[in-house]
N, C-alpha and C. Protein backbone atom coordinates (compact mmCIF):
# COMPACT_ATOMS: atom_id res chain seq x y z
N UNK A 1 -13.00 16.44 -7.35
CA UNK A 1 -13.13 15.00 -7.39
C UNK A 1 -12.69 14.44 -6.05
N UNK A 2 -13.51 13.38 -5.49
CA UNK A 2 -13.39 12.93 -4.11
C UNK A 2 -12.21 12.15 -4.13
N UNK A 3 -11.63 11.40 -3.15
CA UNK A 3 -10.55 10.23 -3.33
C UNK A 3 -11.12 8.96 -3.58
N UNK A 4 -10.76 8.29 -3.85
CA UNK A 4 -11.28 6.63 -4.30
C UNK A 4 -9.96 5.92 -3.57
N UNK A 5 -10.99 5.08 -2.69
CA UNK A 5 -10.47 4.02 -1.51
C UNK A 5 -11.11 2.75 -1.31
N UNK A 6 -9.88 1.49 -1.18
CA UNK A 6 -10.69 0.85 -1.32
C UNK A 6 -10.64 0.12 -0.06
N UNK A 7 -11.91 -0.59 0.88
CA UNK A 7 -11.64 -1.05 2.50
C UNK A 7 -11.94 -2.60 1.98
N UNK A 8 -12.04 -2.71 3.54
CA UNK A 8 -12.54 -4.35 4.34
C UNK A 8 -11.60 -5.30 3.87
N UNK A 9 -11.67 -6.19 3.13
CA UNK A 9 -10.72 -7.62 2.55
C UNK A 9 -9.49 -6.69 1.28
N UNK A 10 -10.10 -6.31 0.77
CA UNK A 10 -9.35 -5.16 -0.30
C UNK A 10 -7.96 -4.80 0.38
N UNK A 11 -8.41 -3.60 1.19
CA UNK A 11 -7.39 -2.78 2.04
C UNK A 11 -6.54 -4.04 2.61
N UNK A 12 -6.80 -5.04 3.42
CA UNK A 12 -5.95 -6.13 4.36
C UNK A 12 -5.28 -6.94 3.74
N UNK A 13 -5.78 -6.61 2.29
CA UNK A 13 -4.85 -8.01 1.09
C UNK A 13 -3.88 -6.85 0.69
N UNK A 14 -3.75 -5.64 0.41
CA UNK A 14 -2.81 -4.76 -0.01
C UNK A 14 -1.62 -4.35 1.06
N UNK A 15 -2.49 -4.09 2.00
CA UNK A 15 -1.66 -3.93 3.15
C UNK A 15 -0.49 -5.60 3.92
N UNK A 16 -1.06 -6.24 3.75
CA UNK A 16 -0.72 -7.95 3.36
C UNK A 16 0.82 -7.82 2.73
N UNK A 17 0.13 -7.37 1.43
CA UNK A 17 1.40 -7.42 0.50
C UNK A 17 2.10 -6.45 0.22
N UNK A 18 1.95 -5.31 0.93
CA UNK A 18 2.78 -4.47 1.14
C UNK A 18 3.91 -4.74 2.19
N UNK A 19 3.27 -4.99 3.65
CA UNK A 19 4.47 -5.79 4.42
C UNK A 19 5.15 -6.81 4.25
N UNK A 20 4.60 -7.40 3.16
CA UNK A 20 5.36 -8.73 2.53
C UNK A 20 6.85 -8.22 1.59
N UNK A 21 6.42 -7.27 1.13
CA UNK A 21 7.10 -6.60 0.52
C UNK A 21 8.82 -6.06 1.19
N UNK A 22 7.91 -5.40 2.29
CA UNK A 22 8.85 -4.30 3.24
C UNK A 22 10.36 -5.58 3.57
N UNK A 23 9.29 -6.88 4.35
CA UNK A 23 10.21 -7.69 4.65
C UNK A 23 11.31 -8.55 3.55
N UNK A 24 10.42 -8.76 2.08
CA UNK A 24 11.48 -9.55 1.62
C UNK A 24 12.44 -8.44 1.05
N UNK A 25 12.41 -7.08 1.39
CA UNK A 25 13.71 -6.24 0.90
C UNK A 25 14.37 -5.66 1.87
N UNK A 26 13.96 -6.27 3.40
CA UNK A 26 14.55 -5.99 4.22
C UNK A 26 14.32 -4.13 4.82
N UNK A 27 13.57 -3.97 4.38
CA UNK A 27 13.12 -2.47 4.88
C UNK A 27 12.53 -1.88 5.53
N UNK A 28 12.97 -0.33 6.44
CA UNK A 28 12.47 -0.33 7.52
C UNK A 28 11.16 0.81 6.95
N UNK A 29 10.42 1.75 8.07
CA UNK A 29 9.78 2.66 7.18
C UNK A 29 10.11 3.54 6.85
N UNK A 30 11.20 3.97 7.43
CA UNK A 30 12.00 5.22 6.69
C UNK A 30 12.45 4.94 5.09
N UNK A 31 13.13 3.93 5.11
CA UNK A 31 13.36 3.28 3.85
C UNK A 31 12.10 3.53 2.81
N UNK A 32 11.08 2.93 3.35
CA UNK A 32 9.95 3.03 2.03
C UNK A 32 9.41 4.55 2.16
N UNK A 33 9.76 5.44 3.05
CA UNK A 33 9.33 6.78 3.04
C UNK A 33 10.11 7.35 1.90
N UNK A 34 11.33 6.94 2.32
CA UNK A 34 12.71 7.82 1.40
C UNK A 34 11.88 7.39 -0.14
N UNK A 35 11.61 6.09 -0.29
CA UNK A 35 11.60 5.94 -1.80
C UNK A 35 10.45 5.86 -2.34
N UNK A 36 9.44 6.79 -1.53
CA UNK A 36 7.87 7.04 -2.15
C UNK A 36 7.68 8.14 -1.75
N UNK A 37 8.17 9.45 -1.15
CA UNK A 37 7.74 10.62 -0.43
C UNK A 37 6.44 11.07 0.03
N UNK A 38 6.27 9.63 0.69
CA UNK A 38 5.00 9.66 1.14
C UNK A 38 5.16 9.85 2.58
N UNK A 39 4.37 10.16 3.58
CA UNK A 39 4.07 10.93 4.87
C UNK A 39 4.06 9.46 5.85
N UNK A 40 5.31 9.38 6.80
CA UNK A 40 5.41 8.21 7.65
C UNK A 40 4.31 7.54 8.01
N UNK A 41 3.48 9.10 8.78
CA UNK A 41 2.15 8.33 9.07
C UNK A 41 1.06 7.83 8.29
N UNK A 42 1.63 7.97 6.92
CA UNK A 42 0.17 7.14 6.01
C UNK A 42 0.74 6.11 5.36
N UNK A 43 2.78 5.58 5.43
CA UNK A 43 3.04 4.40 5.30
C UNK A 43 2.87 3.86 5.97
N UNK A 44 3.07 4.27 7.19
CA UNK A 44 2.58 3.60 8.48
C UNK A 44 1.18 2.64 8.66
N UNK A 45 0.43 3.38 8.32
CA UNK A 45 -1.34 3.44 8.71
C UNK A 45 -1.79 2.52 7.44
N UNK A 46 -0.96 2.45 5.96
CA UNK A 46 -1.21 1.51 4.76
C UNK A 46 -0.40 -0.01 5.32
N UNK A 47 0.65 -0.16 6.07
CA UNK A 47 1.48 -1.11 6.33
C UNK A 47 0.29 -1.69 7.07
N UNK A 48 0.02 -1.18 7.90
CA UNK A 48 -0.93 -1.79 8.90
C UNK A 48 -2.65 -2.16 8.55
N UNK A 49 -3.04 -1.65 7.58
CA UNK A 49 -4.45 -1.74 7.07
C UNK A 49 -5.27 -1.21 8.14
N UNK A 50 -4.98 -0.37 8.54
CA UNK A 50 -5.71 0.46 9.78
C UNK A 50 -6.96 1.39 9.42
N UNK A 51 -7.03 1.95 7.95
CA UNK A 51 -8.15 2.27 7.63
C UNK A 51 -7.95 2.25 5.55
N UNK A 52 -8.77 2.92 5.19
CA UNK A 52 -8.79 2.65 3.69
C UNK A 52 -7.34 3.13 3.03
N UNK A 53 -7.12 2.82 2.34
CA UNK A 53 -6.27 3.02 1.48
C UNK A 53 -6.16 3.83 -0.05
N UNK A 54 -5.73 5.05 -0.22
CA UNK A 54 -6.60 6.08 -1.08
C UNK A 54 -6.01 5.44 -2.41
N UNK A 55 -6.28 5.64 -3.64
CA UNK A 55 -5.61 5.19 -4.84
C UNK A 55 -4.40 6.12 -5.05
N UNK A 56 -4.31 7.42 -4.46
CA UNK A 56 -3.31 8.37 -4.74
C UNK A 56 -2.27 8.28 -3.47
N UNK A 57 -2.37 6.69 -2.82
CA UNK A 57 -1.07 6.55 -1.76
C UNK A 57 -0.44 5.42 -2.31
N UNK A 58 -1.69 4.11 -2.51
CA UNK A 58 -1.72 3.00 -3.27
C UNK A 58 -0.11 2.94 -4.83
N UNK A 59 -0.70 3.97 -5.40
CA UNK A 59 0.05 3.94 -6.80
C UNK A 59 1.75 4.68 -6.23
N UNK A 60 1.99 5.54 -5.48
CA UNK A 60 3.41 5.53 -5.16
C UNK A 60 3.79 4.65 -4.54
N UNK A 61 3.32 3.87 -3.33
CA UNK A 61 3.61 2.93 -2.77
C UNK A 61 4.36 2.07 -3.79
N UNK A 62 3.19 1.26 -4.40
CA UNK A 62 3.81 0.10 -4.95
C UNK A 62 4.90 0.74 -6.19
N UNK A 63 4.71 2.00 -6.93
CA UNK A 63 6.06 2.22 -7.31
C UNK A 63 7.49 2.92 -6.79
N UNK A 64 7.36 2.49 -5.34
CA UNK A 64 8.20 2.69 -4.46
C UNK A 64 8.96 1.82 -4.56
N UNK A 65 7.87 0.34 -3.96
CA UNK A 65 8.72 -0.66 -3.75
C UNK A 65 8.66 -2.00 -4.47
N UNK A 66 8.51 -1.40 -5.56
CA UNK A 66 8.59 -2.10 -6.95
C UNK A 66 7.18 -3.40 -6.84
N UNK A 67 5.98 -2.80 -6.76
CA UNK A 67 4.93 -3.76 -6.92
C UNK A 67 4.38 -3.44 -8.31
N UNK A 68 3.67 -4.34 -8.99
CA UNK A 68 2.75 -4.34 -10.08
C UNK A 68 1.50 -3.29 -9.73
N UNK A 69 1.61 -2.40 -9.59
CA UNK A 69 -0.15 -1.62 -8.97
C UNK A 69 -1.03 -2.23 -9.56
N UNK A 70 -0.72 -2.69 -10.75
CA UNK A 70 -2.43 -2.96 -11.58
C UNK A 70 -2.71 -4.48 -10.71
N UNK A 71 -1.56 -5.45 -11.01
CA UNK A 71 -2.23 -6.44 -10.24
C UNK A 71 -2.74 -6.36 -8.59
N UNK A 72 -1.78 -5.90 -8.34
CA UNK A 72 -2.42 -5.85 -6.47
C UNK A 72 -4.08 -4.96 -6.58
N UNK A 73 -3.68 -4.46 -7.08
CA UNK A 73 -5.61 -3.87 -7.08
C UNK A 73 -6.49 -4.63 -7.97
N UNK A 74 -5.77 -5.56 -8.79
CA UNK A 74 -6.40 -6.43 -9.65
C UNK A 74 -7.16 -7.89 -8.54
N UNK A 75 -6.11 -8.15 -7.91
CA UNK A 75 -5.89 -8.56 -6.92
C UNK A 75 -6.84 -9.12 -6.18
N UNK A 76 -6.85 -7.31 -4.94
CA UNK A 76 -7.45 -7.08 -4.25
C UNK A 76 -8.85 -7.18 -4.56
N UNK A 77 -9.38 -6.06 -5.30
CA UNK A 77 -10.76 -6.24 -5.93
C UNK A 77 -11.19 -7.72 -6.31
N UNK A 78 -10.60 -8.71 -6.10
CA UNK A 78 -11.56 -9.83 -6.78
C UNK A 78 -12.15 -10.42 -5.46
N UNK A 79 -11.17 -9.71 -4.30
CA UNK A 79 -11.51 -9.96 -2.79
C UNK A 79 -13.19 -9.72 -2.57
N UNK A 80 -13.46 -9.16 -3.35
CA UNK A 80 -15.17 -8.63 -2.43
C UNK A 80 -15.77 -9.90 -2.39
């Protein structure tokens, strides 16, 4: 099974509210690394909306740093 990603307005509204995130808890990226064991360079590269965003980075993320996953992709998707 391939990955499922979602780009363009999608990806920039997640990534949006992901750094929205980082800042209102005061966190750096080590911080959100420690508490999603996810790979610097793909918190990195999701913080920034630099390219798609896979659903299998998406869903630790936000239960990293305590987001709703369903809404932010609820969200996002209404972006198209």
């Amino acid at each position: 099974m391939g990955r499922t990603a979602l780009t363009g307005p999608a990806t920039e509204y997640i990534a949006g509210e992901l750094r929205a995130q980082q800042a209102r808890r005061g966190w750096t990226l080590d911080d959100i690394v420690k508490r999603t064991g996810i790979k610097r360079s793909t918190v990195d590269r999701a913080l920034r909306g630099e390219s798609a965003i896979a659903v299998e980075v998406i869903i630790p993320l936000c239960q990293g740093m305590g987001l709703d996953v369903a809404r932010l992709i609820s969200e996002a998707a209404s972006l198209r």
